[in-house]
Protein backbone atom coordinates (compact mmCIF):
# COMPACT_ATOMS: atom_id res chain seq x y z
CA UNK A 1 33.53 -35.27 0.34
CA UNK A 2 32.28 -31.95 1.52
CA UNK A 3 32.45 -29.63 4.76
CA UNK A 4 30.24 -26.67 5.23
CA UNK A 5 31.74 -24.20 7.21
CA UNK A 6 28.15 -21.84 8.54
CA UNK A 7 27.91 -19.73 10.73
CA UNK A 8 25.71 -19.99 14.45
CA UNK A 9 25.50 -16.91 16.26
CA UNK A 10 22.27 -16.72 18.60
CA UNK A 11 22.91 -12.74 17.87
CA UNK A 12 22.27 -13.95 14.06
CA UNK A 13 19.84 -16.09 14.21
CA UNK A 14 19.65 -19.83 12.69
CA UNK A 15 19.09 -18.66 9.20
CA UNK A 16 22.42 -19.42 7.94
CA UNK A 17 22.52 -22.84 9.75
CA UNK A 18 19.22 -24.27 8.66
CA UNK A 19 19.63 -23.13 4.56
CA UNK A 20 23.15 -24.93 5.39
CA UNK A 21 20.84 -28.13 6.81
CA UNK A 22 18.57 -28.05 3.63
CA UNK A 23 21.64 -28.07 1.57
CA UNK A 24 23.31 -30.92 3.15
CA UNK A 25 20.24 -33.10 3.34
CA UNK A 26 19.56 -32.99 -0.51
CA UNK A 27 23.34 -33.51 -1.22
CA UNK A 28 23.18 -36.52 0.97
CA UNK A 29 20.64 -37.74 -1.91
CA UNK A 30 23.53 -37.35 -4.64
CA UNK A 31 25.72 -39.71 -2.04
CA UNK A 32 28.12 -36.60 -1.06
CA UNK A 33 29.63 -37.20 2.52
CA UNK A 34 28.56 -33.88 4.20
CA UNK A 35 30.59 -32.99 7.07
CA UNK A 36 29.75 -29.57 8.87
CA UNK A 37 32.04 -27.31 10.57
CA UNK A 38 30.57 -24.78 13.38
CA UNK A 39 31.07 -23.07 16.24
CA UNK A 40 30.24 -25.00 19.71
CA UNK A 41 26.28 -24.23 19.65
CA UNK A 42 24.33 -26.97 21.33
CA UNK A 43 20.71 -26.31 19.81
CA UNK A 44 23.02 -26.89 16.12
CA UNK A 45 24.79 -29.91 17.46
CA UNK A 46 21.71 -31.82 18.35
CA UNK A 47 20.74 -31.01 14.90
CA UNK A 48 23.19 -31.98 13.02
CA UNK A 49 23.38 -35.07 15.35
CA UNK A 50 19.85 -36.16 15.14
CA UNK A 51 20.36 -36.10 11.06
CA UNK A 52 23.29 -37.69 11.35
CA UNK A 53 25.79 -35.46 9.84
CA UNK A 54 29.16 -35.53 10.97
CA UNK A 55 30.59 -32.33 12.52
CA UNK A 56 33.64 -30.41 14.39
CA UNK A 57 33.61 -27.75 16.72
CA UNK A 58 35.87 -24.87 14.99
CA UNK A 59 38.12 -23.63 18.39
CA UNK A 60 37.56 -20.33 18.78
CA UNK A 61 39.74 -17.52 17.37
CA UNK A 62 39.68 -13.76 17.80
CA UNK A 63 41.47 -13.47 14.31
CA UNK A 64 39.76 -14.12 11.37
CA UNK A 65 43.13 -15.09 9.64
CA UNK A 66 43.38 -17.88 12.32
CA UNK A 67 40.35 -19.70 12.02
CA UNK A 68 40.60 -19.26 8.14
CA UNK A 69 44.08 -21.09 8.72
CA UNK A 70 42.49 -23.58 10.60
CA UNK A 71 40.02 -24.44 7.85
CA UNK A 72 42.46 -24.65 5.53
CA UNK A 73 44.55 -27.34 7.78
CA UNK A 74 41.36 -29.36 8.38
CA UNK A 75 40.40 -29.44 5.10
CA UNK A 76 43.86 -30.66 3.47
CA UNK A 77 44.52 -33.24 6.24
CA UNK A 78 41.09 -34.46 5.98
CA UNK A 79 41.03 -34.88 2.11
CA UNK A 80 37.94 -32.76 1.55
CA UNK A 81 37.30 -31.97 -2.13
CA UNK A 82 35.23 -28.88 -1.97
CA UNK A 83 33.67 -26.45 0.95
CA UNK A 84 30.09 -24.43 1.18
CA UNK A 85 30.94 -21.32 2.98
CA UNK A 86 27.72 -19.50 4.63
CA UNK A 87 29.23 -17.09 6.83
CA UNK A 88 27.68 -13.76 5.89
CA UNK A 89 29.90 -10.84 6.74
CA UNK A 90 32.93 -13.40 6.65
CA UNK A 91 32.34 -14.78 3.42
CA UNK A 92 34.36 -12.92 1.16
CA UNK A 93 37.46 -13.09 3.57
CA UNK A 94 37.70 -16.86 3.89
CA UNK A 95 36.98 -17.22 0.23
CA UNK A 96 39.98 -15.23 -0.76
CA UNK A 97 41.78 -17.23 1.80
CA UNK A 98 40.83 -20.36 0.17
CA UNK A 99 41.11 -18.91 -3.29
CA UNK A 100 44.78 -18.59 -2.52
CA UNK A 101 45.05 -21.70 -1.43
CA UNK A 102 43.76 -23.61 -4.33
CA UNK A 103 40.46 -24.86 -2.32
CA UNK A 104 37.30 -25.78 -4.58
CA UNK A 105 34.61 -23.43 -3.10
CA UNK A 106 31.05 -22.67 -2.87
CA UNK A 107 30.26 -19.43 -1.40
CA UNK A 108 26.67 -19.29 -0.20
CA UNK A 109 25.86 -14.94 -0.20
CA UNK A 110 22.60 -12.88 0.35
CA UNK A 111 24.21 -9.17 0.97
CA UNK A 112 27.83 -9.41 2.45
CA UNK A 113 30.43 -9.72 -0.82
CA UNK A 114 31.12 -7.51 -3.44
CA UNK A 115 34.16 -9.33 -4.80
CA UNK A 116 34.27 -12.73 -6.07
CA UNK A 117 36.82 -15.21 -5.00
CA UNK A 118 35.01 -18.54 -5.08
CA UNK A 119 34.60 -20.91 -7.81
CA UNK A 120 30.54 -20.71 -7.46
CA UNK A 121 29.00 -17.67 -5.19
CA UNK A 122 24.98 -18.73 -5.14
CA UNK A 123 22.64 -15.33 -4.33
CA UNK A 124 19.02 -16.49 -4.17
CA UNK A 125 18.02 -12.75 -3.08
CA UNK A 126 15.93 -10.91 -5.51
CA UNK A 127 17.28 -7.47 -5.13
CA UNK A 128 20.17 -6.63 -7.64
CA UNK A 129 21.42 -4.28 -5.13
CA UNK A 130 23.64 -7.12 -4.04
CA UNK A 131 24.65 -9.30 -7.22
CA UNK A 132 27.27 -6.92 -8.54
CA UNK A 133 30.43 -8.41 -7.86
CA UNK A 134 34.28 -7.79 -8.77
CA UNK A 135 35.61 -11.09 -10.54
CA UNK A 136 38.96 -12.10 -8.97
CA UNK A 137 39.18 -15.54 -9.80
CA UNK A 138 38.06 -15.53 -13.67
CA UNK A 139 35.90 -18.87 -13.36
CA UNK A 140 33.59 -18.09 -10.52
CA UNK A 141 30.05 -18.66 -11.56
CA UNK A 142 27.38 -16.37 -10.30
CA UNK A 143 24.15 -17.31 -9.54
CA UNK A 144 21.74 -14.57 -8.75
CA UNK A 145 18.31 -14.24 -8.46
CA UNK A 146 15.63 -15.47 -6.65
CA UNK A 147 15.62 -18.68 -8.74
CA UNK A 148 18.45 -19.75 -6.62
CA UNK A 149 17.01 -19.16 -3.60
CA UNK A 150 17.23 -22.01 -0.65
CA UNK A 151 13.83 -23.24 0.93
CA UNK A 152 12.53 -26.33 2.33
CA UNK A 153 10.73 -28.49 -0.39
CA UNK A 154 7.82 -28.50 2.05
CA UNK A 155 6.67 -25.47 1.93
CA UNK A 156 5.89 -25.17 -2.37
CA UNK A 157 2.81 -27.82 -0.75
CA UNK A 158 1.60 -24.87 0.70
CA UNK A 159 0.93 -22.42 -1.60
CA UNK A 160 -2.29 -19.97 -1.04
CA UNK A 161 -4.84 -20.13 -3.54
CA UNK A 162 -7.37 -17.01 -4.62
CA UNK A 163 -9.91 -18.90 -3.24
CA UNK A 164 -8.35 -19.01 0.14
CA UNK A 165 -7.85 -14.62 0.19
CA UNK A 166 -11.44 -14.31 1.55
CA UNK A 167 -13.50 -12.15 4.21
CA UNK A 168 -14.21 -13.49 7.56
CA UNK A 169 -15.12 -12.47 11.29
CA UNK A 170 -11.97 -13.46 12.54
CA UNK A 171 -8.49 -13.53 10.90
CA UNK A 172 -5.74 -15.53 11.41
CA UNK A 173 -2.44 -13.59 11.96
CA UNK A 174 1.12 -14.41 12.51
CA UNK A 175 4.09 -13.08 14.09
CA UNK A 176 7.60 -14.54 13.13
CA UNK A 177 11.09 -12.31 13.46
CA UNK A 178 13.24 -14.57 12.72
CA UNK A 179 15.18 -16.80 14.88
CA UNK A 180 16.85 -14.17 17.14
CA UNK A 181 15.16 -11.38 16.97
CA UNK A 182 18.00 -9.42 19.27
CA UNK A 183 15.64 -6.22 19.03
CA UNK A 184 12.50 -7.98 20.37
CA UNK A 185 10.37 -6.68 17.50
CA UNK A 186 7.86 -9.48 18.65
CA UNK A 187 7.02 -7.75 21.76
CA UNK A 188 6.57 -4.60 19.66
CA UNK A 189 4.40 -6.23 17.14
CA UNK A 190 2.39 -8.25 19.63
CA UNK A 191 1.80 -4.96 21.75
CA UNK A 192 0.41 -2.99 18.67
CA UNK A 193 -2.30 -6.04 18.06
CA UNK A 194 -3.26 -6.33 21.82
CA UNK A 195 -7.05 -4.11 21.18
CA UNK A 196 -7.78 -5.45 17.41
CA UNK A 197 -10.76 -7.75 18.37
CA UNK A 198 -11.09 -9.64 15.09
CA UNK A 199 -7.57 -11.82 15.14
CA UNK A 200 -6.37 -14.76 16.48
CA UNK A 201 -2.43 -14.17 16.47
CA UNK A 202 -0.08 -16.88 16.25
CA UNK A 203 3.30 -16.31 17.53
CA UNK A 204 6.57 -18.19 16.15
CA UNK A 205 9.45 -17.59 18.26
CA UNK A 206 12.97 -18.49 17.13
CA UNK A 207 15.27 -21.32 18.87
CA UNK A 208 17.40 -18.09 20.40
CA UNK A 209 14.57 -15.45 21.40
CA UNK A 210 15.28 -14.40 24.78
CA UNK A 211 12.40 -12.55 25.53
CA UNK A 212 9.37 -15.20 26.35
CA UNK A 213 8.76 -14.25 29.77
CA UNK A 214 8.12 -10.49 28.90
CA UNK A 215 6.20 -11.61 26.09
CA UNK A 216 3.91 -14.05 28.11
CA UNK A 217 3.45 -11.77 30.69
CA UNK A 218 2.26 -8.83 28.20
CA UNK A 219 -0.59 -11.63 26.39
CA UNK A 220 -1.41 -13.72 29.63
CA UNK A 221 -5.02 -12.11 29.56
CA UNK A 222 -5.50 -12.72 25.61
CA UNK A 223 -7.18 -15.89 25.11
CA UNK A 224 -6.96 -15.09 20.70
CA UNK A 225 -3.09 -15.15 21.22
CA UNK A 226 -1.08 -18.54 21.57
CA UNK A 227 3.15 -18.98 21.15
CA UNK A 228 5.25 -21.64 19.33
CA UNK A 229 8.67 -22.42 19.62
CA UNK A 230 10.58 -23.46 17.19
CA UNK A 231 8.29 -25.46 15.26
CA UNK A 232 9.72 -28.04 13.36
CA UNK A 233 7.42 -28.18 10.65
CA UNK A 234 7.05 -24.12 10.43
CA UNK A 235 4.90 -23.98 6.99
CA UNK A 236 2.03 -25.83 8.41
CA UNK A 237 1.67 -22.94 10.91
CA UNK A 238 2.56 -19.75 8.23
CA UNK A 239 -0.03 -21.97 5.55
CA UNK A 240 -2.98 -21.08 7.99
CA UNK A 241 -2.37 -17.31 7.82
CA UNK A 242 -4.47 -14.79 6.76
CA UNK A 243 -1.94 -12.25 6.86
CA UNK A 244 1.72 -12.67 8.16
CA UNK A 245 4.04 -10.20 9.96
CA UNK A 246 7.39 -10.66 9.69
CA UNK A 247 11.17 -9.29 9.27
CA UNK A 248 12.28 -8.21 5.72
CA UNK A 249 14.62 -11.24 5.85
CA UNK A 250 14.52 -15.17 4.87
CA UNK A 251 10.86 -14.95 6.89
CA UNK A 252 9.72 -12.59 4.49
CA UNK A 253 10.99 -15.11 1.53
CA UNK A 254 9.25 -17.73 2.88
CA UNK A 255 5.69 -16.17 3.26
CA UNK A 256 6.19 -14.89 -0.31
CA UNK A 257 6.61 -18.80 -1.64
CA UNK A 258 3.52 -19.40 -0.11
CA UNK A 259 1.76 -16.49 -1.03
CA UNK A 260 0.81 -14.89 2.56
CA UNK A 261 -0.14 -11.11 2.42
CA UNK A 262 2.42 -9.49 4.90
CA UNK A 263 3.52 -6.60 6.75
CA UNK A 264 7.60 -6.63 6.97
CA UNK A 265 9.91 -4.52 9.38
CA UNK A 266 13.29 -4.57 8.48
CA UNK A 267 15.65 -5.73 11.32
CA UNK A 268 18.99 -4.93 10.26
CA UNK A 269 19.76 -2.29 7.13
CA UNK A 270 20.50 -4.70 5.07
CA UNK A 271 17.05 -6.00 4.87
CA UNK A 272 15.80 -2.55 3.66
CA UNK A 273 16.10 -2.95 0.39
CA UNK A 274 14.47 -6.81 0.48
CA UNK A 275 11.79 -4.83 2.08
CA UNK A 276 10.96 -2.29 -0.41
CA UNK A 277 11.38 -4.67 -3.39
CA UNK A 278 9.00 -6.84 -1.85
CA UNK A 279 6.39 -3.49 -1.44
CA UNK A 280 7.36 -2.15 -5.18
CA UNK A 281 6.39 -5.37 -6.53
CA UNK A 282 3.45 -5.56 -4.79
CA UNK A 283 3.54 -8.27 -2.22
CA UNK A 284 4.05 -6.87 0.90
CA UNK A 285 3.41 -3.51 2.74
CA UNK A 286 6.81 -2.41 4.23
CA UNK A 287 6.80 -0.46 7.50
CA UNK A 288 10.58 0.48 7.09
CA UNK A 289 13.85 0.57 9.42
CA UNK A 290 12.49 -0.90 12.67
CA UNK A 291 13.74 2.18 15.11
CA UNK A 292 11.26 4.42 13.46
CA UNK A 293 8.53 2.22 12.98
CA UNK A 294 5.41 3.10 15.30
CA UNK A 295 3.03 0.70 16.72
CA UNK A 296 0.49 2.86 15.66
CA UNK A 297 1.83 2.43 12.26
CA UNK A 298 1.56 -1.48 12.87
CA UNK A 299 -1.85 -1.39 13.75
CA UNK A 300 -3.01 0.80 11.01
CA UNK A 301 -1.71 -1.12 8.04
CA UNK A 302 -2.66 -4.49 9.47
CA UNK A 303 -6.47 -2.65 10.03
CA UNK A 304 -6.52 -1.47 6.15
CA UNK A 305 -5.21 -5.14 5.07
CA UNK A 306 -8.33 -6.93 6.81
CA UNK A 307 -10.65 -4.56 5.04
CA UNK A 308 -9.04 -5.06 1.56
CA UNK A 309 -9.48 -8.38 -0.09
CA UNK A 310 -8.64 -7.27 -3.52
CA UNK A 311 -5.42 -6.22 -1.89
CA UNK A 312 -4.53 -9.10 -0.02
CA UNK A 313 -5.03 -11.12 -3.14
CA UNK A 314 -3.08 -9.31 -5.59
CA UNK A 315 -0.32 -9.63 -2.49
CA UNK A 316 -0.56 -13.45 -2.48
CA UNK A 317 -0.71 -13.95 -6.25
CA UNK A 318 2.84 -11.63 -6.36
CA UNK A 319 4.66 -13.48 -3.70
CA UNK A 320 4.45 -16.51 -5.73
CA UNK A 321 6.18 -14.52 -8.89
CA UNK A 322 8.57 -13.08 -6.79
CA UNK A 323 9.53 -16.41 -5.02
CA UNK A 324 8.42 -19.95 -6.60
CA UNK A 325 10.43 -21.82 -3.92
CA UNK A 326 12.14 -24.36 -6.36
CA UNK A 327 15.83 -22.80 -5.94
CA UNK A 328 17.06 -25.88 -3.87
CA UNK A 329 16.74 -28.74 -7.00
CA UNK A 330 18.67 -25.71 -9.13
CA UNK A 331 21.36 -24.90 -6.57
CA UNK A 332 22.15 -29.09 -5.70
CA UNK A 333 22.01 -29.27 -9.82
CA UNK A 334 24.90 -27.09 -10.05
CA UNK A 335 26.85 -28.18 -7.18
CA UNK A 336 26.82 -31.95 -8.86
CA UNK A 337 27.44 -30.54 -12.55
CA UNK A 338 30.82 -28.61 -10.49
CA UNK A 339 31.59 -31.95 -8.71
CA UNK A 340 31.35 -34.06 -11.57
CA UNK A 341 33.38 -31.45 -13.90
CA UNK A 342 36.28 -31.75 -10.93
């Protein structure tokens, strides 16, 4: 019996939640009972719902200390055995809570913790920047590396062949920031392809973007530009693309799986350094910090990309080496080798 405690902020996108999803649905396979803990978020609890998960709404605390208390209560008065944390910025904080309290747990980390309190902490970011941790509790496992990274089995179905890097009259492009994007880097993006005459753009917008009207209004006379909502089946739509542009965050790991030549803006500082690993190793062209990236800059780099095949396809045969998308069957591996050693 497990509870994953993630986190759902529209500020923060659904990132956390749906690597949290992908999790749970392949544990369900190793007959776990999954039970989710979240805040009250009603795009997340018709998810949840329509996979048939059950879930509790955490009440709302303005101390950390409380709601960590709370989990702690729920947890020993529900009998669960262990807990996935993905909580970014609150990670390390409950997991020294739970540490303390003798609580079997799985921390689930990208950039947030430095010190190591849970029994497993799982990393699947490639960028060693952020695997050095402090080891309080002596038998934590760490898991780092891009081998352990979290991705929907669908998309390694996907993957871009060298015969598919070719020239053509038209390109197809897409947009995706993420499932937030607080910033509205779309519109930015979007506004910097508006006189490039040999694109069709696609744009994927998060469950949480906020900014649709502005955006519609800005492409309502571009017949080569069309928007998607939260697609549900998201790969089929990035699979098509000639070249992607994207965040420097779980969107950029996902069009390097696949192998799609992209242009990344980092959101958040965090990303930066996801960004220019990406560019040192050769799959993607990194634009930097978003506040001082240009649209100018934008339309220049997307420009030199459709006039450089041998680029693009040295960029899609790195992504793949980077990322080969088969962290989940490694992550669930360990979880069940950790159950079945408890």
């Amino acid at each position: 019996k497990i509870l994953i405690r993630c986190i759902v902020d529209k500020k923060k996108g659904f990132g956390n939640f749906n690597r949290s999803l992908i999790l749970a649905e392949e544990l369900k396979k190793f007959n776990f009972d999954v039970f989710f803990l979240i805040e009250n978020n009603q795009l997340a609890i018709n998810e949840i719902t329509k996979r048939k998960f059950a879930f509790k709404i955490i009440p709302k605390s303005k101390s950390m200390i409380n709601a960590g208390k709370f989990i702690v209560k729920f947890m020993k008065l529900s009998y669960f055995d262990y807990i996935i944390l993905d909580m970014r910025e609150y990670g390390q904080f409950l997991s020294r809570l739970l540490f303390k309290n003798k609580i079997k747990t799985i921390l689930l980390d990208d950039a947030w913790c430095n010190i190591a309190y849970a029994d497993i902490i799982i990393n699947g970011t490639p960028t060693k920047t952020y695997h050095n941790y402090k080891k309080i509790n002596s038998k934590t496992r760490i898991l780092s590396g891009s081998k352990y990274f979290i991705i929907q089995p669908e998309f390694l179905l996907y993957n871009k062949k060298n015969s598919d890097i070719v020239d053509k009259k038209i390109y197809n492009i897409v947009i995706s920031m993420g499932g937030s994007d607080p910033d509205n880097l779309t519109s930015m993006v979007t506004k910097s392809l508006l006189e490039i005459k040999n694109i069709k753009i696609k744009i994927i917008l998060g469950p949480h973007y906020r900014y649709q009207k502005h955006l519609e209004n800005m492409i309502k006379n571009k017949n080569n530009i069309t928007i998607k909502t939260a697609p549900k089946n998201i790969w089929l739509y990035f699979s098509k693309a000639d070249v992607a542009i994207s965040n420097s965050g779980n969107t950029l790991f996902e069009f390097a799986v696949i192998g799609i030549p992209t242009i990344c803006i980092s959101a958040v500082k965090h990303q930066i350094p996801y960004g220019d690993l990406f560019a040192s190793k050769g799959f993607a062209v990194h634009l930097g910090f978003w506040k001082k990236v240009t649209n100018q800059a934008v339309t220049n780099k997307l420009n030199l990309l459709l006039k450089n095949r041998k680029m693009r396809k040295k960029m899609s045969f790195m992504g793949n080496k980077i990322m080969d998308g088969k962290g989940l069957k490694i992550v669930v591996n360990e979880i069940v080798a950790f159950a079945n050693a408890h």
